[in-house]
N, C-alpha and C. Protein backbone atom coordinates (compact mmCIF):
# COMPACT_ATOMS: atom_id res chain seq x y z
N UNK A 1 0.79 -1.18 0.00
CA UNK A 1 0.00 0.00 0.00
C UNK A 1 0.83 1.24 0.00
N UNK A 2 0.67 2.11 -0.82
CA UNK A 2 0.72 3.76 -0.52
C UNK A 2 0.29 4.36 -0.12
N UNK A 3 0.95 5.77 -0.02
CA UNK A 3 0.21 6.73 0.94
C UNK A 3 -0.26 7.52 -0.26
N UNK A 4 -1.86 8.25 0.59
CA UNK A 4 -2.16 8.69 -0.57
C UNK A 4 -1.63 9.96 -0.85
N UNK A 5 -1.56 10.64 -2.30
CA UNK A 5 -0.92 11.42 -2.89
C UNK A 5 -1.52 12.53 -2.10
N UNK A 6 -2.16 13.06 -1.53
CA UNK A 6 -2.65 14.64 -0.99
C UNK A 6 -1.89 14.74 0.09
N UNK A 7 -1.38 13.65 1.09
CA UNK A 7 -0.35 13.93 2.12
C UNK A 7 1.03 13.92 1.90
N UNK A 8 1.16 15.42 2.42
CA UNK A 8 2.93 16.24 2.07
C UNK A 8 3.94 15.32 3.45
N UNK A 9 4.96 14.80 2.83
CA UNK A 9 6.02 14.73 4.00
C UNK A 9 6.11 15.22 4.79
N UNK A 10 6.31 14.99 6.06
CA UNK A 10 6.51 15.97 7.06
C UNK A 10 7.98 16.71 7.02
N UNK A 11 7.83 18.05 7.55
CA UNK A 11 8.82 18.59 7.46
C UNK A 11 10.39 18.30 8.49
N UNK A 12 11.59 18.25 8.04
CA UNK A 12 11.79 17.49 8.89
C UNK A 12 12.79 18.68 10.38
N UNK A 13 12.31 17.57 12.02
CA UNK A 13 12.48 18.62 13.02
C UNK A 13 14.11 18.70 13.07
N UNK A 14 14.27 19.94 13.35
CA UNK A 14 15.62 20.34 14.50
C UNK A 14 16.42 19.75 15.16
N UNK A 15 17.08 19.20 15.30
CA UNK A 15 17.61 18.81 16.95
C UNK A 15 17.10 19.78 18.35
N UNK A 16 16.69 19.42 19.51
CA UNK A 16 16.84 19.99 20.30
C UNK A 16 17.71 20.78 21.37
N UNK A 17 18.01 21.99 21.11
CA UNK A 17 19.32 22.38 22.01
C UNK A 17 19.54 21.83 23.29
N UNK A 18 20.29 22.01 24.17
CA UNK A 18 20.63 21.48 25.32
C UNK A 18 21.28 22.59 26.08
N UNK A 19 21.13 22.71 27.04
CA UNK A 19 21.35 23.17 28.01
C UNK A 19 22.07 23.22 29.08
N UNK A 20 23.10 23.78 29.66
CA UNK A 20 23.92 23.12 30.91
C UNK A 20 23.76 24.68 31.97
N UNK A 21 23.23 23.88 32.94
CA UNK A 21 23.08 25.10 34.38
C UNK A 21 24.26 24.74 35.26
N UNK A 22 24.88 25.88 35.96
CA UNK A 22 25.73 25.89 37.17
C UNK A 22 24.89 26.66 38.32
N UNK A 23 24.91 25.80 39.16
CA UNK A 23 24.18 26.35 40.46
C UNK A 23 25.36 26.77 41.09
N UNK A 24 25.37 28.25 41.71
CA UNK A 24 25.98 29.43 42.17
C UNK A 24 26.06 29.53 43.31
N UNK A 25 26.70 29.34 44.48
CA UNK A 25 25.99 29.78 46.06
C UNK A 25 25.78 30.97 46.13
N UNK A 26 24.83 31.32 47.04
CA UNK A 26 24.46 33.14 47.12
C UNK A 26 25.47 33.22 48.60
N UNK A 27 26.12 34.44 48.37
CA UNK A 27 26.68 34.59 49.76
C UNK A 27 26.42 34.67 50.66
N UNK A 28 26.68 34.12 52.00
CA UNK A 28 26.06 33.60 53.62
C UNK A 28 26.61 34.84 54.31
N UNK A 29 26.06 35.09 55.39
CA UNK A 29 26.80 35.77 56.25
C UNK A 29 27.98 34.81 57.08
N UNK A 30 29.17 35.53 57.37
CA UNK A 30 29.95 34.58 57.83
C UNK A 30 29.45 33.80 59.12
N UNK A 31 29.94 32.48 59.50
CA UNK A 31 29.36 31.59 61.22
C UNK A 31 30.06 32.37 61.93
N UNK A 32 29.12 31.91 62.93
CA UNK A 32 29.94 32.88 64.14
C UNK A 32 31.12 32.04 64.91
N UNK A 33 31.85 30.98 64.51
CA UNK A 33 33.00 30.23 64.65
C UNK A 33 34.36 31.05 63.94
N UNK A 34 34.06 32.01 63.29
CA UNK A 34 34.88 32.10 62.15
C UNK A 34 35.70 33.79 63.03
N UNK A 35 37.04 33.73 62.52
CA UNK A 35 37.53 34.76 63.77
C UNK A 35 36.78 35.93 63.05
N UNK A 36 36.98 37.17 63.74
CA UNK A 36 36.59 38.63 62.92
C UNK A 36 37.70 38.95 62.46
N UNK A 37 37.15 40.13 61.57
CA UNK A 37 37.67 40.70 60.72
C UNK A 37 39.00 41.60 61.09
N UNK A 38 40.24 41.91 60.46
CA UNK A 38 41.47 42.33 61.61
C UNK A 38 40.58 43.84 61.65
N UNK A 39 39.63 44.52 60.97
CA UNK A 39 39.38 45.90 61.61
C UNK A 39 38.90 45.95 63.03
N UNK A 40 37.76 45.00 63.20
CA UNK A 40 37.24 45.16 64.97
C UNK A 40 37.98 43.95 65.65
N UNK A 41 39.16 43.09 65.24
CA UNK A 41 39.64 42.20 65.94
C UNK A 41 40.62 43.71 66.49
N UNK A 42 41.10 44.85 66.66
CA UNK A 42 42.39 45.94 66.65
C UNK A 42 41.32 46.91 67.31
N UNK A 43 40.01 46.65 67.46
CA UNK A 43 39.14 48.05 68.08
C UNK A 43 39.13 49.41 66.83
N UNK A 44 39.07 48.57 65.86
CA UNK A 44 39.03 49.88 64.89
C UNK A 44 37.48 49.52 64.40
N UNK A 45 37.10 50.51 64.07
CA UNK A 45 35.72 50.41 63.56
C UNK A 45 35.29 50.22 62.19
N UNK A 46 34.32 49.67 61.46
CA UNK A 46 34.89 49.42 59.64
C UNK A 46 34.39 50.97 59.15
N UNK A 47 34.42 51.17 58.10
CA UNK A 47 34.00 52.76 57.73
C UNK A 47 32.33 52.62 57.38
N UNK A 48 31.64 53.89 57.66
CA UNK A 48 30.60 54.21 57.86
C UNK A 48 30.02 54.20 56.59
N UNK A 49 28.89 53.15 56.27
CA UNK A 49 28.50 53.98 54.77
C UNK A 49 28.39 55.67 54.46
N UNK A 50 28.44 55.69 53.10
CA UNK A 50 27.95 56.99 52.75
C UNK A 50 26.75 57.51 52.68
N UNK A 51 25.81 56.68 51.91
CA UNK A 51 24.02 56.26 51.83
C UNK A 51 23.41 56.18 53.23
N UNK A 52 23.15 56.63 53.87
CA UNK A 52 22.01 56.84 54.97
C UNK A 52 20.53 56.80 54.27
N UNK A 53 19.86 55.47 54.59
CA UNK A 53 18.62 55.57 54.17
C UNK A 53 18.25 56.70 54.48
N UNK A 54 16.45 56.85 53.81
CA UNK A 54 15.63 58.15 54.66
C UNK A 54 15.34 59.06 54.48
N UNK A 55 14.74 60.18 54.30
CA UNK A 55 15.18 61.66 54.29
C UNK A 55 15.80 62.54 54.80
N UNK A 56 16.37 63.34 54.90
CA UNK A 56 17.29 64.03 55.81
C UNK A 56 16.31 64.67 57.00
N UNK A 57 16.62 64.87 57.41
CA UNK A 57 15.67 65.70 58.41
C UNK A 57 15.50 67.20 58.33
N UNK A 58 16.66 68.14 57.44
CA UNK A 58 16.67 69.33 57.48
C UNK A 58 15.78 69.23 56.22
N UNK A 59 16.10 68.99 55.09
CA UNK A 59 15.40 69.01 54.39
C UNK A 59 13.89 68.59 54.29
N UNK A 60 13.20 67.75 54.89
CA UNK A 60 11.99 67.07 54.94
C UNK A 60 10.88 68.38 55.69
N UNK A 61 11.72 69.37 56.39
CA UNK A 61 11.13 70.56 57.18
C UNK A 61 11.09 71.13 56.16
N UNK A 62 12.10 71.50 55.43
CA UNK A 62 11.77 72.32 55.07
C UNK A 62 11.17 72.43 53.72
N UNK A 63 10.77 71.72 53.63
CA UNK A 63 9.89 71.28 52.16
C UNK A 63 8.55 71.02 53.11
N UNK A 64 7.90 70.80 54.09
CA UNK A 64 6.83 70.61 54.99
C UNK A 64 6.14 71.72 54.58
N UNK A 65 4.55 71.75 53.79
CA UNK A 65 4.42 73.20 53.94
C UNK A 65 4.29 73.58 55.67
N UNK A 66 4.31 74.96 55.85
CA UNK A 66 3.71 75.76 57.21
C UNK A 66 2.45 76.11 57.27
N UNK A 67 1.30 75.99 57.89
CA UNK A 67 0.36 75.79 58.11
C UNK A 67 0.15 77.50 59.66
N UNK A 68 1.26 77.84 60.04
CA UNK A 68 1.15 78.82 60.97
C UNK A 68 0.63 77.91 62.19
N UNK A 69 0.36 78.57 63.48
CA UNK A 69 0.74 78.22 64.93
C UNK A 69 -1.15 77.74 64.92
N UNK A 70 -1.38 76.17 65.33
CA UNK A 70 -1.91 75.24 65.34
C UNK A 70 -2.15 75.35 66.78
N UNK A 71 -3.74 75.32 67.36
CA UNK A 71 -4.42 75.56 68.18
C UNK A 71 -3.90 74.16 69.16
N UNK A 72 -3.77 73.97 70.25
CA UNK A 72 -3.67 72.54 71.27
C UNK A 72 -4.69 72.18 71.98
N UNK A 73 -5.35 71.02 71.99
CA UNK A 73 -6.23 70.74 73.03
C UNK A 73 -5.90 70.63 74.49
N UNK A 74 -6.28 70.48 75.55
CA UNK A 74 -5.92 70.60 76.95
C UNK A 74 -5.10 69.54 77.50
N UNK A 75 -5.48 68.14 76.71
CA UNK A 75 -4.62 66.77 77.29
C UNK A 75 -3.39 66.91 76.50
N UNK A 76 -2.86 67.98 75.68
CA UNK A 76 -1.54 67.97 74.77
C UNK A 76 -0.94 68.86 75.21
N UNK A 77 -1.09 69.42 76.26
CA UNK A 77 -0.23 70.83 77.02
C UNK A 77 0.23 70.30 78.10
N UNK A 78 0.95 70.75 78.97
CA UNK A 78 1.67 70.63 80.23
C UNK A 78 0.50 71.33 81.36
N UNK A 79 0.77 71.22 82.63
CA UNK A 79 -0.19 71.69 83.67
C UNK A 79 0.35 73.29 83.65
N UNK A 80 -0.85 73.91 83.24
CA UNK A 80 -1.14 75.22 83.44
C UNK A 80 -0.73 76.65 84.61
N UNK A 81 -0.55 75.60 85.65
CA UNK A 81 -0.37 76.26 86.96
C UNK A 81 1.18 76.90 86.75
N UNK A 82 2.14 75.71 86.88
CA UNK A 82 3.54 75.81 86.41
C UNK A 82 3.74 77.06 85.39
N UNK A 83 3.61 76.93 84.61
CA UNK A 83 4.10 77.66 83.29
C UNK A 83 3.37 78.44 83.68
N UNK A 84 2.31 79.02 84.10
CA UNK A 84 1.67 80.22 85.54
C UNK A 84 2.62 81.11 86.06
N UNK A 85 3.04 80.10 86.81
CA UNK A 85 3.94 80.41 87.85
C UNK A 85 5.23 80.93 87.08
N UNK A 86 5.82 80.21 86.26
CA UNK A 86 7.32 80.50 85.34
C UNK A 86 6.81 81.60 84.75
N UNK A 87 6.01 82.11 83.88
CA UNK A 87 5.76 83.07 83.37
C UNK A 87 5.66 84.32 83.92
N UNK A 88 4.82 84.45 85.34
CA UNK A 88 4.66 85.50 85.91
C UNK A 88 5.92 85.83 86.57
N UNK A 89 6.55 84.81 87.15
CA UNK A 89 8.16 85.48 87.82
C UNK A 89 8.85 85.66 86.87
N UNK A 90 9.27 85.25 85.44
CA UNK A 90 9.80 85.83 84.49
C UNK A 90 9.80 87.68 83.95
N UNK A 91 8.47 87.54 84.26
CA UNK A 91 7.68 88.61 83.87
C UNK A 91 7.60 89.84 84.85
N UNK A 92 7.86 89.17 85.49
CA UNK A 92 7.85 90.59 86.81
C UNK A 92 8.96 90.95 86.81
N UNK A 93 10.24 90.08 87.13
CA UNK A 93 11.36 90.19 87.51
C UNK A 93 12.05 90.73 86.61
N UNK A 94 11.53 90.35 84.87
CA UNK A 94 11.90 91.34 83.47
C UNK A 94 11.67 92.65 84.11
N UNK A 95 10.02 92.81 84.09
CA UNK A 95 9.79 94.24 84.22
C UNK A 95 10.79 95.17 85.68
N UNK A 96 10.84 94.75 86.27
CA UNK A 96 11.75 94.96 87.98
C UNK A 96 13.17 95.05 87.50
N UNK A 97 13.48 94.68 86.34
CA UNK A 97 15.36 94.45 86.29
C UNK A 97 15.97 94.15 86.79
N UNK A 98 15.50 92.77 87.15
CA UNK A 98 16.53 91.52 88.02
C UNK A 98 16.57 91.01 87.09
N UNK A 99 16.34 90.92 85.86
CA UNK A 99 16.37 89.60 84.99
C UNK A 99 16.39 90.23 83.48
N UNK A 100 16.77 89.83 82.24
CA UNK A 100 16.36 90.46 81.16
C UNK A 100 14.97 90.10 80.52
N UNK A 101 14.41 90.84 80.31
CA UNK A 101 13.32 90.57 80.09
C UNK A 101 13.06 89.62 78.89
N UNK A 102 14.25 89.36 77.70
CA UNK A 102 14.49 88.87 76.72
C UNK A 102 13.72 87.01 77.44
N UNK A 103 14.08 86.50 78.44
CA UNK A 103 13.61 85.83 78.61
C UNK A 103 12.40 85.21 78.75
N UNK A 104 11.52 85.93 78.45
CA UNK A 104 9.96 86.09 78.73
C UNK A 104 9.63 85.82 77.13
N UNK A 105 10.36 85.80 76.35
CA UNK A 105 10.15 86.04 74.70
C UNK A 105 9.62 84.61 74.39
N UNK A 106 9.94 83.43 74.66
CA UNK A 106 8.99 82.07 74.71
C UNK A 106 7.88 81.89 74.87
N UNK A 107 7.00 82.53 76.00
CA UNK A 107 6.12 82.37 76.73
C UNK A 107 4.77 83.06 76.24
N UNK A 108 5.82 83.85 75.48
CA UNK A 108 4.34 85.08 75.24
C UNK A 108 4.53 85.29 73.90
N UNK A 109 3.21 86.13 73.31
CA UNK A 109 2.66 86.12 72.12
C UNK A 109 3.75 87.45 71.74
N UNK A 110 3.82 87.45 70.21
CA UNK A 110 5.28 88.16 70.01
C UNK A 110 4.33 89.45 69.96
N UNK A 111 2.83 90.07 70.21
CA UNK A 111 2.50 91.60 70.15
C UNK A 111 2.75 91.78 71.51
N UNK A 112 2.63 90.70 72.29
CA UNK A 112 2.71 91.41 74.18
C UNK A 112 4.66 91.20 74.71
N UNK A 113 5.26 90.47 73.92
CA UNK A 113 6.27 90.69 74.25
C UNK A 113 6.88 92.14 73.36
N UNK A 114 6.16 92.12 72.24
CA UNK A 114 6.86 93.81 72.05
C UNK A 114 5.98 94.95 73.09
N UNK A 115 5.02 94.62 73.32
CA UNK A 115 4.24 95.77 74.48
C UNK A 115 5.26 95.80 75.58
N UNK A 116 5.40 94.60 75.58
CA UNK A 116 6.75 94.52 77.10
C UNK A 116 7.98 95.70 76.70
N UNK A 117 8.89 95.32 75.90
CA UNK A 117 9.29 95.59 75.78
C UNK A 117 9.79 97.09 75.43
N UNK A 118 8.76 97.75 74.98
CA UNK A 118 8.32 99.29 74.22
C UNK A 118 7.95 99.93 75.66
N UNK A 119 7.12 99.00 76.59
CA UNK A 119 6.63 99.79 77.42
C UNK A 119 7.77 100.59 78.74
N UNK A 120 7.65 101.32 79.25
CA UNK A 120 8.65 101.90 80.44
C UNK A 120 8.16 101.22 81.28
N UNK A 121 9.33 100.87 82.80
CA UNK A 121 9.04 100.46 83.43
C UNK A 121 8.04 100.88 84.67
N UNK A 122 6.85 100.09 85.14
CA UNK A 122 5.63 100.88 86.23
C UNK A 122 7.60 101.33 86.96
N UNK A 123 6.11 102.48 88.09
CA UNK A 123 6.66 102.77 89.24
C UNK A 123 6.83 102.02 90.00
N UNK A 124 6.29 101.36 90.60
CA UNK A 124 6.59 99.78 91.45
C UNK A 124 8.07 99.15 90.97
N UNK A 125 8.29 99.21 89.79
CA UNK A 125 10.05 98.71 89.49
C UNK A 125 10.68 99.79 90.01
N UNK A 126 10.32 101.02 90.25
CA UNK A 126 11.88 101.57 90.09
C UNK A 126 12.78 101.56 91.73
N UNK A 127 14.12 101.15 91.52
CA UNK A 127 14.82 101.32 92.69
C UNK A 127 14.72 100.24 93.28
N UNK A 128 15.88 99.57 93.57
CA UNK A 128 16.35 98.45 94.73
C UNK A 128 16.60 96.98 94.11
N UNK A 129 16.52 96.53 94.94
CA UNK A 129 16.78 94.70 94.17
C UNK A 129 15.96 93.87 95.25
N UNK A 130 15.36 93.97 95.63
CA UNK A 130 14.24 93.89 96.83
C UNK A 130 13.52 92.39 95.76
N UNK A 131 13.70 91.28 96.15
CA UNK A 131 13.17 89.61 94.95
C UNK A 131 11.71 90.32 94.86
N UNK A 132 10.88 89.61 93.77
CA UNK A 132 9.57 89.83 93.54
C UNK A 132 8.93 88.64 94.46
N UNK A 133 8.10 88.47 95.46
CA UNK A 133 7.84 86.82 95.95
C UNK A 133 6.25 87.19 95.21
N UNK A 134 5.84 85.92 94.62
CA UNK A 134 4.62 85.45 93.64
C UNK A 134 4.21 84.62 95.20
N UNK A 135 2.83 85.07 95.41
CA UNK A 135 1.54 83.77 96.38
C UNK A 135 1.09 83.11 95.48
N UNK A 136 -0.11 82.30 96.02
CA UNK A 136 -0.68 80.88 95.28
C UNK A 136 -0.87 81.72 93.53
N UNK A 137 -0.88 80.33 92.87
CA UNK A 137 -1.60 80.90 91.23
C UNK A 137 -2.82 79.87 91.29
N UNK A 138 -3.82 80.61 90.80
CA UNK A 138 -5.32 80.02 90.95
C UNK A 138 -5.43 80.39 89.10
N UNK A 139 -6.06 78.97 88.88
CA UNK A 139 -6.24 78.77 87.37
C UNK A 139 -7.20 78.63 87.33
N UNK A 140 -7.98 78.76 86.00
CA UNK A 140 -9.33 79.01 85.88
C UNK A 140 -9.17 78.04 84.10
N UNK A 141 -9.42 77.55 83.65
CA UNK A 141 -9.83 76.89 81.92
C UNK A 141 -11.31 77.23 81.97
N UNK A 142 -11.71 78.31 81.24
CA UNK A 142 -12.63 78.72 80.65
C UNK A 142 -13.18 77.99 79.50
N UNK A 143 -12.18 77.53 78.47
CA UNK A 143 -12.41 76.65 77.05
C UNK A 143 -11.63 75.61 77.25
N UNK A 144 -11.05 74.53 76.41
CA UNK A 144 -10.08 73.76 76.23
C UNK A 144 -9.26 74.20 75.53
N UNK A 145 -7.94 74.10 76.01
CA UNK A 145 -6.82 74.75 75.34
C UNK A 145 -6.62 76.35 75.65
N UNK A 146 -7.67 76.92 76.38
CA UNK A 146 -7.11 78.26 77.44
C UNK A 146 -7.38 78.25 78.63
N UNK A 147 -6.18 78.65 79.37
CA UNK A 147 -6.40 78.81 81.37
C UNK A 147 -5.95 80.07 81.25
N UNK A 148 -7.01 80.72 82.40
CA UNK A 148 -6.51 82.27 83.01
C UNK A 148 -6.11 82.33 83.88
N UNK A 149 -4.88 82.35 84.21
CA UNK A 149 -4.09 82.35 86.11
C UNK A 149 -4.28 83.89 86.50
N UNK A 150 -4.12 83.97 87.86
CA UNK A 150 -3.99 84.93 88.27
C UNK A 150 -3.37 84.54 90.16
N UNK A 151 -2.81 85.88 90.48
CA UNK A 151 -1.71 85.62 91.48
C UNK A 151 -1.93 87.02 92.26
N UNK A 152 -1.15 87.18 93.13
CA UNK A 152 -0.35 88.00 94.27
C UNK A 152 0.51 88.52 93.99
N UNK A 153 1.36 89.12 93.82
CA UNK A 153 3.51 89.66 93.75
C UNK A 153 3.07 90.63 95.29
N UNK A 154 4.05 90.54 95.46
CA UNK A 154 4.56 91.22 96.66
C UNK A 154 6.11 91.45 96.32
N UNK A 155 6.62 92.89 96.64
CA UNK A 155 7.99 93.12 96.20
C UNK A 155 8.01 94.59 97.00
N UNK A 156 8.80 94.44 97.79
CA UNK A 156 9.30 95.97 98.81
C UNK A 156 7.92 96.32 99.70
N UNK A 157 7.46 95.25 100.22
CA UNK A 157 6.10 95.78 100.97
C UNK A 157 4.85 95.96 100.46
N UNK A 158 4.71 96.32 99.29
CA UNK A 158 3.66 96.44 98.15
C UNK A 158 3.07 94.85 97.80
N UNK A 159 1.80 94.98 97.58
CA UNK A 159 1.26 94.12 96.88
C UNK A 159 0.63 94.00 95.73
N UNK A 160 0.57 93.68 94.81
CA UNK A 160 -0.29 94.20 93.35
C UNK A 160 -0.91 92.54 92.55
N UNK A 161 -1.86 92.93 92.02
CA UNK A 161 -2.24 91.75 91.39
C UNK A 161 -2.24 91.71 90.11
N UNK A 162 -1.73 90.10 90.19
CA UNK A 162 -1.54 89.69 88.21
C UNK A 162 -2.57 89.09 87.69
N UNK A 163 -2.35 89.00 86.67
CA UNK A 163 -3.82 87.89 85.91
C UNK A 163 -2.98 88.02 84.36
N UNK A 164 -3.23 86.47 83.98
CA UNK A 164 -2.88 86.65 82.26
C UNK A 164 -3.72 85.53 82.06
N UNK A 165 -3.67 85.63 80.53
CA UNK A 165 -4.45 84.77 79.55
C UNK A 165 -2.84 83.57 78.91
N UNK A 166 -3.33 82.11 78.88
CA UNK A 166 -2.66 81.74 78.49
C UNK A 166 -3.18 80.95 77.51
N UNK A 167 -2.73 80.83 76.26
CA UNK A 167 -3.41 79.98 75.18
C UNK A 167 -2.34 78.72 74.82
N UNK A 168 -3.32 77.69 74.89
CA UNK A 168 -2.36 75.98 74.03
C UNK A 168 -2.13 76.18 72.47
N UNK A 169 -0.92 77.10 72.28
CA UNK A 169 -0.62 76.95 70.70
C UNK A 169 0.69 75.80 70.71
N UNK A 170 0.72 75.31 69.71
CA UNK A 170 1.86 74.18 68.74
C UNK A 170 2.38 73.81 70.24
N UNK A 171 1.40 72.93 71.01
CA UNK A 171 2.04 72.05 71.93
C UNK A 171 1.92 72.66 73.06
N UNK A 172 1.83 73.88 73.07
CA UNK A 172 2.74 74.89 74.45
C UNK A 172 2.15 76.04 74.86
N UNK A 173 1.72 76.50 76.36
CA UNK A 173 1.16 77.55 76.79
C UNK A 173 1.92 78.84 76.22
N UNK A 174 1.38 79.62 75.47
CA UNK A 174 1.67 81.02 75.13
C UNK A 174 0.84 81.93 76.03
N UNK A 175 1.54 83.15 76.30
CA UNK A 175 0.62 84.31 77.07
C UNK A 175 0.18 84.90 75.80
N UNK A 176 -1.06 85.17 75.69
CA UNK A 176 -1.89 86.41 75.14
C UNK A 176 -2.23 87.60 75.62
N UNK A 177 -2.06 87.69 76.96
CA UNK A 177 -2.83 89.05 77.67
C UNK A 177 -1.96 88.93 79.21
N UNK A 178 -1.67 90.03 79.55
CA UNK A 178 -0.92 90.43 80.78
C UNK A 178 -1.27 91.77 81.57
N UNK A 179 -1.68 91.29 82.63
CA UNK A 179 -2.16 92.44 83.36
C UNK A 179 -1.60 92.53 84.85
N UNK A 180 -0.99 93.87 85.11
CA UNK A 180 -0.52 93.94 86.27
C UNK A 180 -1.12 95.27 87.01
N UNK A 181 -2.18 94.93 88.25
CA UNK A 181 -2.20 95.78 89.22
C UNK A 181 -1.70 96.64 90.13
């Protein structure tokens, strides 16, 4: 029998290539049997990369937009009384010239530290070195995120009364308002 005439020969295949793999070890960290290296076997240290993951930190600020001074709620501030207390003896003892008043520049809002500053000193400062002594500070939180202290000074026999406004901006009691009797 033949094949019939309408079927073409097959075409004929390739050889198949071949292939040869080498399996590679990936590098281990060294055992811990194995001595160190002569840099920390001598107390020398190996050198520091250059690449520090991360962003820098100066830079990451300052590419942050600013948003301006961000209101604080009451559980994100420090106790009120204190920073009361630090503020008003700052503040007296500025105005009295035992102290520079430059130090009071934290605490308070930068229009009442220029009022401070612009202003002359009361009569009650002038003359002597006589300490300012501050009595109790009694706090009052009207809202969340503002307390109004108010106090006593006594300084050369005199007594006069304080009262300020303190507001929870970016974390931290700022003075807004200062009043001295």
């Amino acid at each position: 029998m033949t094949a019939p005439p309408s079927a073409a020969p097959a075409p004929p295949v390739a050889p198949l290539r071949t292939f040869r793999l080498t399996v590679v070890p990936t590098p281990q960290p060294p055992l811990c049997e194995e001595p160190p290296t002569p840099l920390v076997r001598h107390g020398m240290a190996p050198p520091r990369p250059r690449y520090r993951p991360g962003p820098r930190p100066r830079e990451a600020h300052r590419r942050a937009p600013d948003f301006g001074p961000t209101w604080s709620a009451r559980g994100d501030l420090p106790d009120p009384a204190l920073t009361g207390r630090r503020l008003l003896t700052l503040a007296l003892e500025g105005l009295a010239g035992l102290r520079p008043l430059s130090q009071v520049q934290r605490l308070t809002a930068p229009n009442l530290y220029a009022a401070l500053t612009a202003r002359r000193r009361p009569a009650w400062c002038a003359g002597g070195t006589a300490p300012v002594l501050l009595g109790p500070v009694h706090v009052c939180e009207p809202v969340d995120g503002v307390a109004e202290i108010s106090a006593v000074a006594r300084r050369s026999g005199r007594a006069h009364a304080v009262a300020a406004r303190l507001e929870g901006i970016d974390g931290r009691w700022r003075c807004t308002a200062l009043q001295i009797g």
